[in-house]
N, C-alpha and C. Protein backbone atom coordinates (compact mmCIF):
# COMPACT_ATOMS: atom_id res chain seq x y z
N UNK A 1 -77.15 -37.58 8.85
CA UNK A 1 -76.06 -37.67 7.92
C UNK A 1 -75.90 -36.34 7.21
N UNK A 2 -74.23 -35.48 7.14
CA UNK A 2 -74.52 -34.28 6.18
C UNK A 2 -73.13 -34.82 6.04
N UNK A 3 -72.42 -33.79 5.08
CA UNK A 3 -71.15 -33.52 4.81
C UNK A 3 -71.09 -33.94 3.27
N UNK A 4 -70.30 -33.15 2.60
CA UNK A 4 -70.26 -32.99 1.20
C UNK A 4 -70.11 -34.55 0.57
N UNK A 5 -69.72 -35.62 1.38
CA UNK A 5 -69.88 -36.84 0.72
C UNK A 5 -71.51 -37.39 0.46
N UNK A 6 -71.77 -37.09 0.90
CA UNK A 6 -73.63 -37.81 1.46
C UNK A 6 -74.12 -37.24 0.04
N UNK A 7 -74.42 -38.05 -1.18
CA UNK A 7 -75.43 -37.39 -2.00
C UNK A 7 -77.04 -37.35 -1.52
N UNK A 8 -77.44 -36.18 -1.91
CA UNK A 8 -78.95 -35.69 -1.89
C UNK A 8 -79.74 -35.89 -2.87
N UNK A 9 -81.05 -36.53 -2.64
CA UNK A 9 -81.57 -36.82 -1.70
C UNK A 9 -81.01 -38.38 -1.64
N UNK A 10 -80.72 -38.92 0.06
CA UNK A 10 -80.38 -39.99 -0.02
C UNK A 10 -81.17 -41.13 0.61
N UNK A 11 -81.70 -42.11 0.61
CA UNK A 11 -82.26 -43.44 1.23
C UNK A 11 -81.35 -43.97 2.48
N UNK A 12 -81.87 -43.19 3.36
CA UNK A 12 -81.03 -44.04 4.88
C UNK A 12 -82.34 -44.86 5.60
N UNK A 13 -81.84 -45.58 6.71
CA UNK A 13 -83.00 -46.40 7.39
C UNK A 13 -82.11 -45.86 8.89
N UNK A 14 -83.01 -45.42 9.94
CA UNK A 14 -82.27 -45.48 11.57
C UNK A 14 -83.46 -46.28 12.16
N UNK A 15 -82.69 -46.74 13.17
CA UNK A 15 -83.71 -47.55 14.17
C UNK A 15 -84.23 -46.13 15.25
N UNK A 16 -85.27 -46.57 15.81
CA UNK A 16 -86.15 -45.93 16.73
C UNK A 16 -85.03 -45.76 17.82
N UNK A 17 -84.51 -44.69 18.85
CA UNK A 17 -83.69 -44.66 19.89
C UNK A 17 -84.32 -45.29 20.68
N UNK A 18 -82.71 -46.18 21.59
CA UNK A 18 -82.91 -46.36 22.63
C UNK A 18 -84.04 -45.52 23.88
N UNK A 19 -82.88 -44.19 23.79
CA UNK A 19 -83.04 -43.45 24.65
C UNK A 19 -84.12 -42.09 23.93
N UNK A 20 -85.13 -42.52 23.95
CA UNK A 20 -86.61 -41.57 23.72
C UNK A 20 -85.87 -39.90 23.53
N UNK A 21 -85.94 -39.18 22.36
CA UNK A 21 -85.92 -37.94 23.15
C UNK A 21 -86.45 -36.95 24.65
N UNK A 22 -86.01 -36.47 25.20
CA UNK A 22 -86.71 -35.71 26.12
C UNK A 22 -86.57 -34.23 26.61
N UNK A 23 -88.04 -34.23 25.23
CA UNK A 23 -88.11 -32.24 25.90
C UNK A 23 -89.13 -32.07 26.65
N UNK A 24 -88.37 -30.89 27.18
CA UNK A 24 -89.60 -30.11 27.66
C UNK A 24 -90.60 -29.84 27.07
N UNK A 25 -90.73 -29.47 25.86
CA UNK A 25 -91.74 -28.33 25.18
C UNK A 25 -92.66 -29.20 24.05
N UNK A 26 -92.17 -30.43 23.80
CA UNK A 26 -93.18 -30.95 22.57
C UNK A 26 -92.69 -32.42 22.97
N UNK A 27 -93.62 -32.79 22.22
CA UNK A 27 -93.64 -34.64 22.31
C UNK A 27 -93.60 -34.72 20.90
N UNK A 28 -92.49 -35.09 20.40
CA UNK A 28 -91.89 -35.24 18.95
C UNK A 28 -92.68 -36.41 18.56
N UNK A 29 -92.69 -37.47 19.42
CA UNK A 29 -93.19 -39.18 18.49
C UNK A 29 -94.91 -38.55 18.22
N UNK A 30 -95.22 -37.78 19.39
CA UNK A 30 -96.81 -38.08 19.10
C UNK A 30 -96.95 -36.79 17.92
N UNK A 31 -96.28 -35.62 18.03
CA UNK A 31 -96.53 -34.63 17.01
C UNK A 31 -96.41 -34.74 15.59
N UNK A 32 -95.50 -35.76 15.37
CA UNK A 32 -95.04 -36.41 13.79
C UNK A 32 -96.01 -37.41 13.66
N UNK A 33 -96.62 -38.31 14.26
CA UNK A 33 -97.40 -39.11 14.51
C UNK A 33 -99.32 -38.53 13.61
N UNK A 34 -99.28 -37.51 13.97
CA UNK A 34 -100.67 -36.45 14.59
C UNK A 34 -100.60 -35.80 12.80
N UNK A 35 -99.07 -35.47 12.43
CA UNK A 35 -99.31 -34.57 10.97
C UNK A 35 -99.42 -35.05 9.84
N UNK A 36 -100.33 -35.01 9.04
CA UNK A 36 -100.66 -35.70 7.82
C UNK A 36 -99.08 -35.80 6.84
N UNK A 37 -99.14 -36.39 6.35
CA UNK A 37 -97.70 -36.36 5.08
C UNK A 37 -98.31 -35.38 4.19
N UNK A 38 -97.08 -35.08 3.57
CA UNK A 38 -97.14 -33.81 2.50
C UNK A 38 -96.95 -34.70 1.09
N UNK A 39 -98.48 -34.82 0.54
CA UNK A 39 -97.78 -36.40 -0.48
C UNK A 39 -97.07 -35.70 -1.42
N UNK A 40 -97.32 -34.61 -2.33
CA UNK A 40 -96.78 -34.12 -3.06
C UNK A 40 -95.17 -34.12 -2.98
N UNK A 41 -94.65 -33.44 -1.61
CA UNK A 41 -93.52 -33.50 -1.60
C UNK A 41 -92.53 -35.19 -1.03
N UNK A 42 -93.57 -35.86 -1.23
CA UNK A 42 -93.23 -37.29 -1.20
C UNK A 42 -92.91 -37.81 -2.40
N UNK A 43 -93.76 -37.86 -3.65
CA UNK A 43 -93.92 -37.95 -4.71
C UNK A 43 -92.42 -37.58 -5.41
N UNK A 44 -92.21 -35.94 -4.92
CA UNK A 44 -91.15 -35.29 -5.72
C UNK A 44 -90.06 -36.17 -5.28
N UNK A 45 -89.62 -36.66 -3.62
CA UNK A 45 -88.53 -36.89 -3.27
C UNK A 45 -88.38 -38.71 -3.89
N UNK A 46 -89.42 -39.43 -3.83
CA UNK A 46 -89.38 -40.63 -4.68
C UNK A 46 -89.06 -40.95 -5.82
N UNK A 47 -89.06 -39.65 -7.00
CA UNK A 47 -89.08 -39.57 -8.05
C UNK A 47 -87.29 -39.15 -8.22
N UNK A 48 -87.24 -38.03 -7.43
CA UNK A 48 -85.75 -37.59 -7.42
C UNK A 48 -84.83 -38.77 -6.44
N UNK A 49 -85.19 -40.13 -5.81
CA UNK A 49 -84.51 -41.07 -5.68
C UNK A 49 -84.73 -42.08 -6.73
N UNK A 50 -85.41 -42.02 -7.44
CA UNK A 50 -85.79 -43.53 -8.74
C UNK A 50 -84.54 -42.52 -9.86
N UNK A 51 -83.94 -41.62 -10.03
CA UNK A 51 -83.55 -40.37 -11.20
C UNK A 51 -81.86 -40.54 -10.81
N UNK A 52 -81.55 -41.12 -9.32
CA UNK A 52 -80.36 -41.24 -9.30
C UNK A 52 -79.81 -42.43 -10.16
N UNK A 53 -78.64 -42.15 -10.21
CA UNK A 53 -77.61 -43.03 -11.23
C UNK A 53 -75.77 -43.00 -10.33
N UNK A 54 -75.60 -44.36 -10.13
CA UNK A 54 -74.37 -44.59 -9.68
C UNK A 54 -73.39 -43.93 -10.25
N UNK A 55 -72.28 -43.43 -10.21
CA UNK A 55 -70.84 -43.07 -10.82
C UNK A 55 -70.53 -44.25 -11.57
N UNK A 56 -70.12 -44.16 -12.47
CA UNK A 56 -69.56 -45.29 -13.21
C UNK A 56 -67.82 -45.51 -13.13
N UNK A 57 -67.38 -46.61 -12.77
CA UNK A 57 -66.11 -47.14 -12.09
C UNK A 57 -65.13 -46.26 -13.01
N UNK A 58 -64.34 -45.86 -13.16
CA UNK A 58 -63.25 -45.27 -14.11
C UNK A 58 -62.40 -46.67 -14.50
């Protein structure tokens, strides 16, 4: 999702593809799989989604 409508940071959900990526050069499921989370910058992005506030209707 981009484009100047999409506020940041935003809460989306996607389902897992059908169709698996397929590269040549890396195995994306197992490499994301393999890297620890960055909690800190988890923390920040949880905090900066609990901080949002709706537009209020005019």
């Amino acid at each position: 999702m981009l484009g100047d409508a999409v506020l940041l940071p935003s809460r989306i959900r996607l389902d897992k593809p059908v169709i698996t990526p397929d590269s040549a050069t890396r195995d994306f499921w197992k490499e994301w799989g393999k890297q620890a989370p960055d909690v800190e910058a988890i923390n920040v992005a949880v905090e900066a989604l609990r901080s949002q506030t709706r537009p209020k209707a005019a």
